[in-house]
C-alpha atoms as a PDB file:
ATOM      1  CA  UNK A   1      11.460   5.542   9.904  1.00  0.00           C
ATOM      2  CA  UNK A   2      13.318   5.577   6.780  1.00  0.00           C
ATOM      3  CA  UNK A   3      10.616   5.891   3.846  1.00  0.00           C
ATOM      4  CA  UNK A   4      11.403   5.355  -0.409  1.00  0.00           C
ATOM      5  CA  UNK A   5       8.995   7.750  -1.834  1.00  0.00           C
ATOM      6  CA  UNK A   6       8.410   6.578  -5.446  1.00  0.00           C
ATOM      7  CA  UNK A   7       7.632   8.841  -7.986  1.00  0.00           C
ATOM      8  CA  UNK A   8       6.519   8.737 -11.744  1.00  0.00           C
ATOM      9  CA  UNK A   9       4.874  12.016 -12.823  1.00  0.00           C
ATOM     10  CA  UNK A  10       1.503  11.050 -12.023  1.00  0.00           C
ATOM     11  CA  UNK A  11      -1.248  12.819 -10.232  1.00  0.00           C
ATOM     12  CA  UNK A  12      -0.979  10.471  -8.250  1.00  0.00           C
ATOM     13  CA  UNK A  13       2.575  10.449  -7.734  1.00  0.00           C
ATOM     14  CA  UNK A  14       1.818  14.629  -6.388  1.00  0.00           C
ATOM     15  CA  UNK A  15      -0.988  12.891  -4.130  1.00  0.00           C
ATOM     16  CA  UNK A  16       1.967  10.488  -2.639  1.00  0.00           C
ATOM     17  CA  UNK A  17       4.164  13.034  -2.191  1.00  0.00           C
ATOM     18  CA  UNK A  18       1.290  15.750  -0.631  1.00  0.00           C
ATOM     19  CA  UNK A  19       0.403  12.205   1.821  1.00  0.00           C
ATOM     20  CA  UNK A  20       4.026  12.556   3.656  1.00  0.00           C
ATOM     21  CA  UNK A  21       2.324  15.515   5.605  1.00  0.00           C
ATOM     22  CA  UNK A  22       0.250  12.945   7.861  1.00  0.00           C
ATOM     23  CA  UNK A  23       3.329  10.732   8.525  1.00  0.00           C
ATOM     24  CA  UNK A  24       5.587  11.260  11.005  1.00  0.00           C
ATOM     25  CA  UNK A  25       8.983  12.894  10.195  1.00  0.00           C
ATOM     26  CA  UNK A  26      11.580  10.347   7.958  1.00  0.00           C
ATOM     27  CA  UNK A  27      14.674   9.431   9.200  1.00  0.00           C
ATOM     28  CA  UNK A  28      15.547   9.075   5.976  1.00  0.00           C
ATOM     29  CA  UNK A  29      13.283  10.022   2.906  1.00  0.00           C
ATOM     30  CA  UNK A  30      14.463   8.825  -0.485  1.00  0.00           C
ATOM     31  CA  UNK A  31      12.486  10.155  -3.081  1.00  0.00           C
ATOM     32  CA  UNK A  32      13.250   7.868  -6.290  1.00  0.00           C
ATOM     33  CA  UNK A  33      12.112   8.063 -10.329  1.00  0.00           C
ATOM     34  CA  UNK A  34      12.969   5.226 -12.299  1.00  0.00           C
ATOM     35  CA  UNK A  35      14.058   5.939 -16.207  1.00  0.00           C
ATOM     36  CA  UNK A  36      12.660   3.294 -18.045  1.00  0.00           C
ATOM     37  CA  UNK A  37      14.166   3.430 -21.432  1.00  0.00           C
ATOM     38  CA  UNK A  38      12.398   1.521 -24.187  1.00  0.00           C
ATOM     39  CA  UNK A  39      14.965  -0.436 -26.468  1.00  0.00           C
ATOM     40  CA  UNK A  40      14.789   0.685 -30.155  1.00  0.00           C
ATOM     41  CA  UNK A  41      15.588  -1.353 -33.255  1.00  0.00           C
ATOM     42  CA  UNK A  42      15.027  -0.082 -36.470  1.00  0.00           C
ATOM     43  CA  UNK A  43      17.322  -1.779 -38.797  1.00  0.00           C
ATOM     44  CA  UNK A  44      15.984  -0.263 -41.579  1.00  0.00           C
ATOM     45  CA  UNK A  45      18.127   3.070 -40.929  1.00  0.00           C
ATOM     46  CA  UNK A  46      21.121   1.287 -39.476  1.00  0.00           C
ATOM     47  CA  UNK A  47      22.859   0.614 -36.304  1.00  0.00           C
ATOM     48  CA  UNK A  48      24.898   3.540 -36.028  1.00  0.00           C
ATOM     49  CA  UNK A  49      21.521   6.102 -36.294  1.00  0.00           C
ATOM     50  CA  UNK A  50      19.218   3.799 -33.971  1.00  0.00           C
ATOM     51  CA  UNK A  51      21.760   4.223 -31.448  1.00  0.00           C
ATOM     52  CA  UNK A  52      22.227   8.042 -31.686  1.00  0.00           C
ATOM     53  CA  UNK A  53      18.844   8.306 -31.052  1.00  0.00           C
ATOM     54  CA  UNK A  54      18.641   5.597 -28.249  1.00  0.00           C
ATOM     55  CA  UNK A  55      20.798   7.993 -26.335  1.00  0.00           C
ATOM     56  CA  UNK A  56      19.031  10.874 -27.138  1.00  0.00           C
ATOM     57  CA  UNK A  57      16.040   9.514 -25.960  1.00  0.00           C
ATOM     58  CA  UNK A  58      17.290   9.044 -22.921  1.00  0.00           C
ATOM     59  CA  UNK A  59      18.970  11.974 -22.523  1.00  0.00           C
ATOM     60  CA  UNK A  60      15.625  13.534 -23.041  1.00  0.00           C
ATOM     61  CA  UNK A  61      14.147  10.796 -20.218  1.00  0.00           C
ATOM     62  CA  UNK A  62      17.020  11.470 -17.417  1.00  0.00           C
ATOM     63  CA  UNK A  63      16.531  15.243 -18.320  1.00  0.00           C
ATOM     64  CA  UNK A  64      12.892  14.816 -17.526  1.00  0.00           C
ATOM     65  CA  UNK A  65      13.154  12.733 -14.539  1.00  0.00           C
ATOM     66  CA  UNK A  66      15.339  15.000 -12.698  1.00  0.00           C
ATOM     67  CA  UNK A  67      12.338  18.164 -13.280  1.00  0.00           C
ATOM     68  CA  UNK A  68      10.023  15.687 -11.839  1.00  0.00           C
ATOM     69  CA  UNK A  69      12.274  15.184  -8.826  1.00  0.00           C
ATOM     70  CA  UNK A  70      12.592  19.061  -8.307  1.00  0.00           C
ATOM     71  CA  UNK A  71       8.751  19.386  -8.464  1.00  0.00           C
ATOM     72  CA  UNK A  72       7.795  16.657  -5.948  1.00  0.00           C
ATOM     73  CA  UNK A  73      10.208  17.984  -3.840  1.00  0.00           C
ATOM     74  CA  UNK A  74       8.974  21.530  -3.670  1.00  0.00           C
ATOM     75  CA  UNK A  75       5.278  19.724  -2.941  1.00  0.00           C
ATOM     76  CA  UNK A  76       6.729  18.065   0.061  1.00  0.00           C
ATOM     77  CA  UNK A  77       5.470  19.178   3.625  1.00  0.00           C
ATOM     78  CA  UNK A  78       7.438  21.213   6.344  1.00  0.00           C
ATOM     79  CA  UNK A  79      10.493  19.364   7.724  1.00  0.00           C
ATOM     80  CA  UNK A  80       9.977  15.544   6.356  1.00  0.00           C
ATOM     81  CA  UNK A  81      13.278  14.877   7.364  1.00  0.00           C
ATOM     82  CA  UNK A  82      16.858  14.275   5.507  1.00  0.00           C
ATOM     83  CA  UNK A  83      16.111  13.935   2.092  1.00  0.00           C
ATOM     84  CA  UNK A  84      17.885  12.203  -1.257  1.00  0.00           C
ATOM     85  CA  UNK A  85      17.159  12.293  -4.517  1.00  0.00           C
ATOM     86  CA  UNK A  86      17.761   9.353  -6.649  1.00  0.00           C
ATOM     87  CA  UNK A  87      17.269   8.819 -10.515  1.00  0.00           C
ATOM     88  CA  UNK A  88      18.475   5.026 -11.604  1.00  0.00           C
ATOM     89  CA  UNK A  89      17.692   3.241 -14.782  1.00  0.00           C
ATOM     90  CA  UNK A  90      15.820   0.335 -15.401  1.00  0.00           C
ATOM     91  CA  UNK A  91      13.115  -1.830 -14.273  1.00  0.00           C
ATOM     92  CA  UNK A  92      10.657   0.344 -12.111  1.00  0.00           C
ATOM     93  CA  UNK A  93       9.566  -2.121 -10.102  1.00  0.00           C
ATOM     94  CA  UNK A  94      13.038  -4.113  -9.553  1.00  0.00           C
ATOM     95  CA  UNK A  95      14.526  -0.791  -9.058  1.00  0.00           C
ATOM     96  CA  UNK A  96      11.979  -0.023  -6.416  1.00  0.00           C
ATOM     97  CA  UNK A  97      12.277  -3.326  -4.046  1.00  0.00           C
ATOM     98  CA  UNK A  98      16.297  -3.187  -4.649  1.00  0.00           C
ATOM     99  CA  UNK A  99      16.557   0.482  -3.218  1.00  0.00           C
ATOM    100  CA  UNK A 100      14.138  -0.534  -0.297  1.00  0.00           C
ATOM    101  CA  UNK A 101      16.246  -3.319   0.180  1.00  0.00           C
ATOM    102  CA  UNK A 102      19.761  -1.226   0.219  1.00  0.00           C
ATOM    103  CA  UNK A 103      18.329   1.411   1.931  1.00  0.00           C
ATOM    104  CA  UNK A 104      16.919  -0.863   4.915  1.00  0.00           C
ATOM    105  CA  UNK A 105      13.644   0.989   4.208  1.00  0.00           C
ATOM    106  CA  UNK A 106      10.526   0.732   6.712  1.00  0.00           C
ATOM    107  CA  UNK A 107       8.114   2.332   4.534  1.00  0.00           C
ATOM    108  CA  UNK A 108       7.834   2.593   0.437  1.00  0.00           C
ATOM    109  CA  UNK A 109       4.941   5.247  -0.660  1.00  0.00           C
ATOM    110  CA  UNK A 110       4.063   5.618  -4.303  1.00  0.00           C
ATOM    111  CA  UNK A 111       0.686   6.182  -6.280  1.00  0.00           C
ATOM    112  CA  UNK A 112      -2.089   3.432  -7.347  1.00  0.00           C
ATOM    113  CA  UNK A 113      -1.026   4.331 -10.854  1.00  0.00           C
ATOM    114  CA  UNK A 114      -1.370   0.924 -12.946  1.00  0.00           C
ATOM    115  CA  UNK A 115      -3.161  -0.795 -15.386  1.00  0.00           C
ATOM    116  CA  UNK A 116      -6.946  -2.643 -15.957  1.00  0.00           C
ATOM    117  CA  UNK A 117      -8.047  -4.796 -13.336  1.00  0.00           C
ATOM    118  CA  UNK A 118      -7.798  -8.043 -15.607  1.00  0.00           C
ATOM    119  CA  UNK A 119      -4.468  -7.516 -16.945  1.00  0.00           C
ATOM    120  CA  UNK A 120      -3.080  -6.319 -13.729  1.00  0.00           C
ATOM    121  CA  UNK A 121      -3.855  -9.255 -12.306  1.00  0.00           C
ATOM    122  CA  UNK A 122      -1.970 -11.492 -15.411  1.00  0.00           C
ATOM    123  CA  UNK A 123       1.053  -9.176 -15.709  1.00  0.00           C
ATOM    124  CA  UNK A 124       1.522  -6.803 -12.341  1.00  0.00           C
ATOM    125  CA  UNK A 125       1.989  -2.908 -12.198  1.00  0.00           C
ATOM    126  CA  UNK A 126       4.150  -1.335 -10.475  1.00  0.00           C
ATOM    127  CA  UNK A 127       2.433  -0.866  -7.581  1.00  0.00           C
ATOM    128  CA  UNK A 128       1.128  -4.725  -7.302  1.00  0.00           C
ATOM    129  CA  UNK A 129       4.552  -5.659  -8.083  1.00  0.00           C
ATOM    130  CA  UNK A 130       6.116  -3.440  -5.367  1.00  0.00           C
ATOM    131  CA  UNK A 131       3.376  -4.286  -3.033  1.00  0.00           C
ATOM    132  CA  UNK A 132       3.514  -8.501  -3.705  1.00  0.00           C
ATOM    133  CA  UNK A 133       7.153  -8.037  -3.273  1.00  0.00           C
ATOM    134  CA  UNK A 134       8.607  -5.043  -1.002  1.00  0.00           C
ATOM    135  CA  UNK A 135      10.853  -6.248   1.909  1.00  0.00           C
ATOM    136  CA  UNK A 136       9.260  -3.574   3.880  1.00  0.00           C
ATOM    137  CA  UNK A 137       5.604  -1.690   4.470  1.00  0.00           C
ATOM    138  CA  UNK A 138       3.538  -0.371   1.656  1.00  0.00           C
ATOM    139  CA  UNK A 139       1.587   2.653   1.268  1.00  0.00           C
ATOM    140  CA  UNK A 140      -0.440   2.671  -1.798  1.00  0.00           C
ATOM    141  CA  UNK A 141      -1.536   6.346  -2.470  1.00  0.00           C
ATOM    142  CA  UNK A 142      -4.844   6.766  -4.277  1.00  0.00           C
ATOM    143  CA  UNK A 143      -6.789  10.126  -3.367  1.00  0.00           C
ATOM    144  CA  UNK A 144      -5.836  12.730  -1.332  1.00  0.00           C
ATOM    145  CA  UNK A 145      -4.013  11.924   1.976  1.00  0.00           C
ATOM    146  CA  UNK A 146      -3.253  15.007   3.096  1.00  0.00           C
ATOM    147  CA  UNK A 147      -4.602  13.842   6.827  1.00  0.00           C
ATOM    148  CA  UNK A 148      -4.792  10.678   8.569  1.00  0.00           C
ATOM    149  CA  UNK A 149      -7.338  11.015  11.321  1.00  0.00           C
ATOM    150  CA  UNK A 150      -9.654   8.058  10.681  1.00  0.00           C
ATOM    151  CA  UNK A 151      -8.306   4.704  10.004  1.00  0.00           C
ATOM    152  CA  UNK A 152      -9.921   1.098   9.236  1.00  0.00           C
ATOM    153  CA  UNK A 153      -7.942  -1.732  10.354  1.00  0.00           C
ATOM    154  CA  UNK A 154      -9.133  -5.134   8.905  1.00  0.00           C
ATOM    155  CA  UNK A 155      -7.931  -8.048  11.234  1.00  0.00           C
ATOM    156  CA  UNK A 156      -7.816 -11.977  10.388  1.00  0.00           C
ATOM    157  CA  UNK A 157      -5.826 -13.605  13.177  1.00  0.00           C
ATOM    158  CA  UNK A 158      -3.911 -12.917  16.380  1.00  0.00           C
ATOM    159  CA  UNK A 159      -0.702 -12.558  13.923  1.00  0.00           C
ATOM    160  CA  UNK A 160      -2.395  -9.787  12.050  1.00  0.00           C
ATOM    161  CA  UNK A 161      -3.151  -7.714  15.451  1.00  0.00           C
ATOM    162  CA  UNK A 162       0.055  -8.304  16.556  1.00  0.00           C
ATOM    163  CA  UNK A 163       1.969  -6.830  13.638  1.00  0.00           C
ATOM    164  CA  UNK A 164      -0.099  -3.740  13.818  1.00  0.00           C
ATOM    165  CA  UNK A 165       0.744  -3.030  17.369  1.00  0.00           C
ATOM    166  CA  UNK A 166       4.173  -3.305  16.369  1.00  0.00           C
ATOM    167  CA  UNK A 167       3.882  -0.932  13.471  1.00  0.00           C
ATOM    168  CA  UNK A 168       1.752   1.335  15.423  1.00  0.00           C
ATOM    169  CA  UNK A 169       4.406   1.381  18.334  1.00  0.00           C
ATOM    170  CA  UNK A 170       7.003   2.873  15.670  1.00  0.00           C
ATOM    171  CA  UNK A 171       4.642   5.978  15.492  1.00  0.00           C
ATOM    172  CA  UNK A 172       4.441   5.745  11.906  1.00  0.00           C
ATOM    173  CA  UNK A 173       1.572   8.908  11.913  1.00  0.00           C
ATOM    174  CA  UNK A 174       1.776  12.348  12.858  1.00  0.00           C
ATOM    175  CA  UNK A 175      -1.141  12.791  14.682  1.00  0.00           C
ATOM    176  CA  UNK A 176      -2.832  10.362  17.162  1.00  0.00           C
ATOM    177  CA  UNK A 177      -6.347   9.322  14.951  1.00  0.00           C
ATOM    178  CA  UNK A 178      -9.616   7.274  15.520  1.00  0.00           C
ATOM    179  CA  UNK A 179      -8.919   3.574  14.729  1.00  0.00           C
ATOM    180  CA  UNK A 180     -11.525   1.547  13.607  1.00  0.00           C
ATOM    181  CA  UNK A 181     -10.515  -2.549  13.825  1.00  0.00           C
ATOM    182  CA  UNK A 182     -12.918  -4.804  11.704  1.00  0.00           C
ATOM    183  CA  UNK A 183     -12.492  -8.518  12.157  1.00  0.00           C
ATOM    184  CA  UNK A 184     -14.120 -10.507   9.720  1.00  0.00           C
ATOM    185  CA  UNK A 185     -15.386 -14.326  10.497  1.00  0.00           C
ATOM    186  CA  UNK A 186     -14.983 -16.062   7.018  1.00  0.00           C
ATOM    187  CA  UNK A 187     -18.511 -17.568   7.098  1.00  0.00           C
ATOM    188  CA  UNK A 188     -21.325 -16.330   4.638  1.00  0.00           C
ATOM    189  CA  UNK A 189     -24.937 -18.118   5.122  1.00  0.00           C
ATOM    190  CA  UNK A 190     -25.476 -20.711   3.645  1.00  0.00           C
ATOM    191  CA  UNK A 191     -21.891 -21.015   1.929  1.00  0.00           C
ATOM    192  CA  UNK A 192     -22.274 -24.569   1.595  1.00  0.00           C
ATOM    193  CA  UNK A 193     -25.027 -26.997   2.833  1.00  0.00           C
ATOM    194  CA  UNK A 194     -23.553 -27.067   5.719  1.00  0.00           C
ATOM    195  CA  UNK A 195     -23.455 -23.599   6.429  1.00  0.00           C
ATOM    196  CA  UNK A 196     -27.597 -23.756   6.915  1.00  0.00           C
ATOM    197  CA  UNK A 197     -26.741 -26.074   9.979  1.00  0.00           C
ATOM    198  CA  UNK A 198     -24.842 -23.024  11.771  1.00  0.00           C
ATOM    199  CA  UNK A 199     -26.599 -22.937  15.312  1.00  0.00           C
ATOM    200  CA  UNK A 200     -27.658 -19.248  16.264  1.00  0.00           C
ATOM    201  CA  UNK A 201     -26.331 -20.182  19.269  1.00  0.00           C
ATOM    202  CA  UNK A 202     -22.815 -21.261  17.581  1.00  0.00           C
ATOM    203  CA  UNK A 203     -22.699 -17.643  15.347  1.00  0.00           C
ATOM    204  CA  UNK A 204     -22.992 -15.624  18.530  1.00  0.00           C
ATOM    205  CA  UNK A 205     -20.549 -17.030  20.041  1.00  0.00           C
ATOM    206  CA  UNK A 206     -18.074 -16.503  17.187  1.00  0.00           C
ATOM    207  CA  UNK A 207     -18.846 -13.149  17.051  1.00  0.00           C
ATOM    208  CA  UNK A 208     -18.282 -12.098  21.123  1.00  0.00           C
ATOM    209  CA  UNK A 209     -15.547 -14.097  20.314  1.00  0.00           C
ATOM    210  CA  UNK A 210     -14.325 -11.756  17.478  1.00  0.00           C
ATOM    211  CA  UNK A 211     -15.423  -8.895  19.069  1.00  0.00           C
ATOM    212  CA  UNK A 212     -13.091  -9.756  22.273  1.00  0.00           C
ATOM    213  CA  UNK A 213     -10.090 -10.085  19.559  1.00  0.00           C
ATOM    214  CA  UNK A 214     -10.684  -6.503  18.225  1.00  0.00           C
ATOM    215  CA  UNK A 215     -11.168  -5.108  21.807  1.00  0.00           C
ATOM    216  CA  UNK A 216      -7.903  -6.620  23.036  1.00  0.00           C
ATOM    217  CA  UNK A 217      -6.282  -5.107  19.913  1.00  0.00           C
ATOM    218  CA  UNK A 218      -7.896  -1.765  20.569  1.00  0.00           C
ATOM    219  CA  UNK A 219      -7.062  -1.571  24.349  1.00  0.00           C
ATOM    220  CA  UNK A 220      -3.381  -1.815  23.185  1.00  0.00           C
ATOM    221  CA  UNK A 221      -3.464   1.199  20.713  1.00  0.00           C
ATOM    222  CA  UNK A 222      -5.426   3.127  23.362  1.00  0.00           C
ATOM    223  CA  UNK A 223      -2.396   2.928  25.092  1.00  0.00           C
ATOM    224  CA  UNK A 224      -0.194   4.261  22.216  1.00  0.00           C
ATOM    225  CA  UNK A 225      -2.668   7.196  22.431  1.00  0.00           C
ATOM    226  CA  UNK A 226      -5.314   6.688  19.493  1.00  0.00           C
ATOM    227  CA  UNK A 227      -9.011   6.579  20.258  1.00  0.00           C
ATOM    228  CA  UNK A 228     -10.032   2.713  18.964  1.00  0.00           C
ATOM    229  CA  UNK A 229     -13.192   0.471  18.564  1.00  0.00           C
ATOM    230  CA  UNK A 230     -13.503  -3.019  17.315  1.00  0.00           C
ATOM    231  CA  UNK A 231     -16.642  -5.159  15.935  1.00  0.00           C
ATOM    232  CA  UNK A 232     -16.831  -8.506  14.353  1.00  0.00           C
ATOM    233  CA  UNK A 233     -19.063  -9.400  11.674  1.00  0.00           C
ATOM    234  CA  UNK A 234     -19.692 -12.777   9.534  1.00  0.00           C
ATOM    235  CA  UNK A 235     -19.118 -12.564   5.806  1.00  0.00           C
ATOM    236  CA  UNK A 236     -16.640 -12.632   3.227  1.00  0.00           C
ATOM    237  CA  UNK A 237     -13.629 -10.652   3.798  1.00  0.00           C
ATOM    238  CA  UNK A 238     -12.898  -9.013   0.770  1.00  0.00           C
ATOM    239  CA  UNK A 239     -16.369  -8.021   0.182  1.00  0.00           C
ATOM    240  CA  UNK A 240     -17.402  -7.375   4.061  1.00  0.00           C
ATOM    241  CA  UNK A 241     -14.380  -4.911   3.803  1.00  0.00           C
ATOM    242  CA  UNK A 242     -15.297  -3.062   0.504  1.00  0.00           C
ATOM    243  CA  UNK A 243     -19.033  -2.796   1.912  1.00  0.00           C
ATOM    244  CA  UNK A 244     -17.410  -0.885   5.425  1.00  0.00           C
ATOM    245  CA  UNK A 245     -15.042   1.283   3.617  1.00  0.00           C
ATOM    246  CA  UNK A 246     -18.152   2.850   1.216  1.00  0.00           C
ATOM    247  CA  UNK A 247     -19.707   3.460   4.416  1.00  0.00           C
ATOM    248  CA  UNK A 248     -17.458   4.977   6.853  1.00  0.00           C
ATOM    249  CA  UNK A 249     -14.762   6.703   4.393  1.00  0.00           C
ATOM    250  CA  UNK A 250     -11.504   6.038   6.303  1.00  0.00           C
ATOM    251  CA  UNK A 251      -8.834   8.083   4.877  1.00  0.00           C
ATOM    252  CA  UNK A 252      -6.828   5.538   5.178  1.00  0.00           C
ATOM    253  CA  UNK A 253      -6.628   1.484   5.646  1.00  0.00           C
ATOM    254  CA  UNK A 254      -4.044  -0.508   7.481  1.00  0.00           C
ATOM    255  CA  UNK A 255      -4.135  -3.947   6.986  1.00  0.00           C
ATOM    256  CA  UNK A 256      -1.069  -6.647   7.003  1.00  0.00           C
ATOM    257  CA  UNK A 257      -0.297  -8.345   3.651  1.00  0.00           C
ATOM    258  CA  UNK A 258       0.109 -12.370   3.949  1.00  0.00           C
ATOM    259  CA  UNK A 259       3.433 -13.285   1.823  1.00  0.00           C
ATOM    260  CA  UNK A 260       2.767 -15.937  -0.960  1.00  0.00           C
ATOM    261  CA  UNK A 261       4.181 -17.186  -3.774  1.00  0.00           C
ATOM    262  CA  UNK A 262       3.910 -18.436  -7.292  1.00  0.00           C
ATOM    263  CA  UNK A 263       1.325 -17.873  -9.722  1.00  0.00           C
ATOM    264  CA  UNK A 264      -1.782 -17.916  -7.397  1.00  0.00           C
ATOM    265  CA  UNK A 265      -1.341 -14.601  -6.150  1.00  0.00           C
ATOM    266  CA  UNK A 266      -1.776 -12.789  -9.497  1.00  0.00           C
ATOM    267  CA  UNK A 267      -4.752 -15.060  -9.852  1.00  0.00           C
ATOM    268  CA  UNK A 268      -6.077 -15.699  -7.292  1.00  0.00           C
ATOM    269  CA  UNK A 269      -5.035 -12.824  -5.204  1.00  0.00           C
ATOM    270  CA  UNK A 270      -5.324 -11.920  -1.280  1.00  0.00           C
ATOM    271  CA  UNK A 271      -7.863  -9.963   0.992  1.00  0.00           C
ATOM    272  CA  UNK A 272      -5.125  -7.024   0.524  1.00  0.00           C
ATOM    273  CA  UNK A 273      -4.961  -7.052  -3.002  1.00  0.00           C
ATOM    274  CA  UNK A 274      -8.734  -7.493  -3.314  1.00  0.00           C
ATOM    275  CA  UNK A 275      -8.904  -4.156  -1.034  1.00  0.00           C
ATOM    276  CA  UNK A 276      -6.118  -2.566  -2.836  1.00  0.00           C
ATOM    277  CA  UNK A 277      -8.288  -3.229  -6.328  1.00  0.00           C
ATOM    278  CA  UNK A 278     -11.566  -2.648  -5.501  1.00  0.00           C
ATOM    279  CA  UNK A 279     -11.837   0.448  -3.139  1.00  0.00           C
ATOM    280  CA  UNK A 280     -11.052   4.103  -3.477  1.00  0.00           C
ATOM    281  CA  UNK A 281      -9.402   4.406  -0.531  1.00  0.00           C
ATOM    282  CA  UNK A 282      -5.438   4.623   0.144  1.00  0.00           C
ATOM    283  CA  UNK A 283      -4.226   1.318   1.405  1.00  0.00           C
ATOM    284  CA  UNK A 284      -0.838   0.670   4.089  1.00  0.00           C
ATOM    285  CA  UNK A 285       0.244  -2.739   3.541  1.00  0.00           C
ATOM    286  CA  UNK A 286       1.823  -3.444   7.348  1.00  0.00           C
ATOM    287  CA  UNK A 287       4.547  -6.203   6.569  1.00  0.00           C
END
């Protein structure tokens, strides 16, 4: 698995780079800090001044960002594989998705670091923008990860359980962990009139139903050598989710990200986001 580790001084950042120790060894690890430079303009002390210190500044910046490279490196566990260091210039979240992209990347890993929960969602931080628009997986690094043994696996379709198999079948972990798979039956009582009209009858049968999905799932990662479970439960995702994760306190959740487009996803947002916003908990976007 070749894996962009993206760094940026953060605790969190240390956290990300600590987490490597419960994947499994990189094919390739890339471990990348992104100079952001502002652009100054002060015309009141002339061109020729503004751009000595321009340079200085980042001078200063790339001087910086190569320590930081040298420190997460020496926190990185025993034997992660080949790995690069790479300082580029620019946009961190362009620079990001680009070096996934050239590198043919399976994995990017970087910290939660970003900003409020209301202008997030307007403007993006680094970490929404990476994780709205990574060609690749997404592991979003928020406490410590030091080991993966208990996972939560949110499921909303046949598609969803099928790309976690395949992920899972890369052996993306370094030890074999308890999987728990949660599907979620988008129904909350009453959520309109109709909803009151719901036959008992009807509601058990959705769950077996959902229950059989998560079992089916499960059977196929007991295979791949984890101990799984599944349940089904009626609610609404996002929420049903949050509620599960305060009670069991996975170290980690797997969940596939839906692709979309436009504006509604910053406003709107999907049961991944939602998850990645509201709960403590790390967060591996399977793509």
């Amino acid at each position: 698995m070749k894996i962009i580790l993206a760094v940026d001084g953060s605790e969190q950042s240390y956290e990300a780079a600590r987490g490597l120790s419960g994947l499994s060894r990189a094919e390739e690890l890339t471990v990348l800090t992104v100079v952001d430079v502002p652009r100054l303009s002060y015309p009141s002390i002339g061109v020729g001044i503004a751009k000595d210190l321009s340079i200085e500044v980042e001078k200063a910046m790339r001087e910086e960002g190569e320590r930081l490279l040298e420190r997460i490196i020496s926190l990185l566990p025993r034997h992660p594989g080949p790995v690069k260091k790479s300082l580029q210039l620019g946009n961190p979240a362009e620079i990001i998705i680009d070096t996934a992209e050239k590198r043919q990347a399976n994995l990017i890993v970087l910290g939660a670091r970003g900003l409020g929960q209301i202008q997030e969602k307007m403007f993006g931080s680094v970490s929404h923008r990476v994780m709205t628009h990574a060609p690749c997986s997404t592991l979003i690094v928020k406490e410590s990860l030091r080991k993966i043994q208990n996972i939560l696996i949110p499921l909303g379709n046949q598609e969803d359980g099928e790309a976690i198999v395949r992920f899972f079948e890369t052996k993306p972990f370094q030890e074999s962990g308890h999987v728990t798979l949660m599907h979620v039956v988008p129904f909350s009582q009453p959520v309109w009139p109709v909803g009151a009209m719901i036959p008992e009858e009807f509601r058990k049968e959705i769950i077996e139903h959902g229950e059989q999905f998560t079992e089916d799932v499960a059977t196929k990662l007991r295979s791949l050598g984890h101990e799984a479970n599944g349940f089904a439960v009626m609610g609404a995702p996002s929420m049903s989710i949050a509620d599960e994760v305060k009670q069991r306190k996975p170290d980690l959740i797997v969940m596939r990200t839906h692709s979309r487009s436009g504006l509604s996803r910053f406003f709107l947002g999907s049961v991944s986001h939602s998850v990645v916003h509201h709960t403590h908990c790390s967060v591996l976007l399977v793509r």
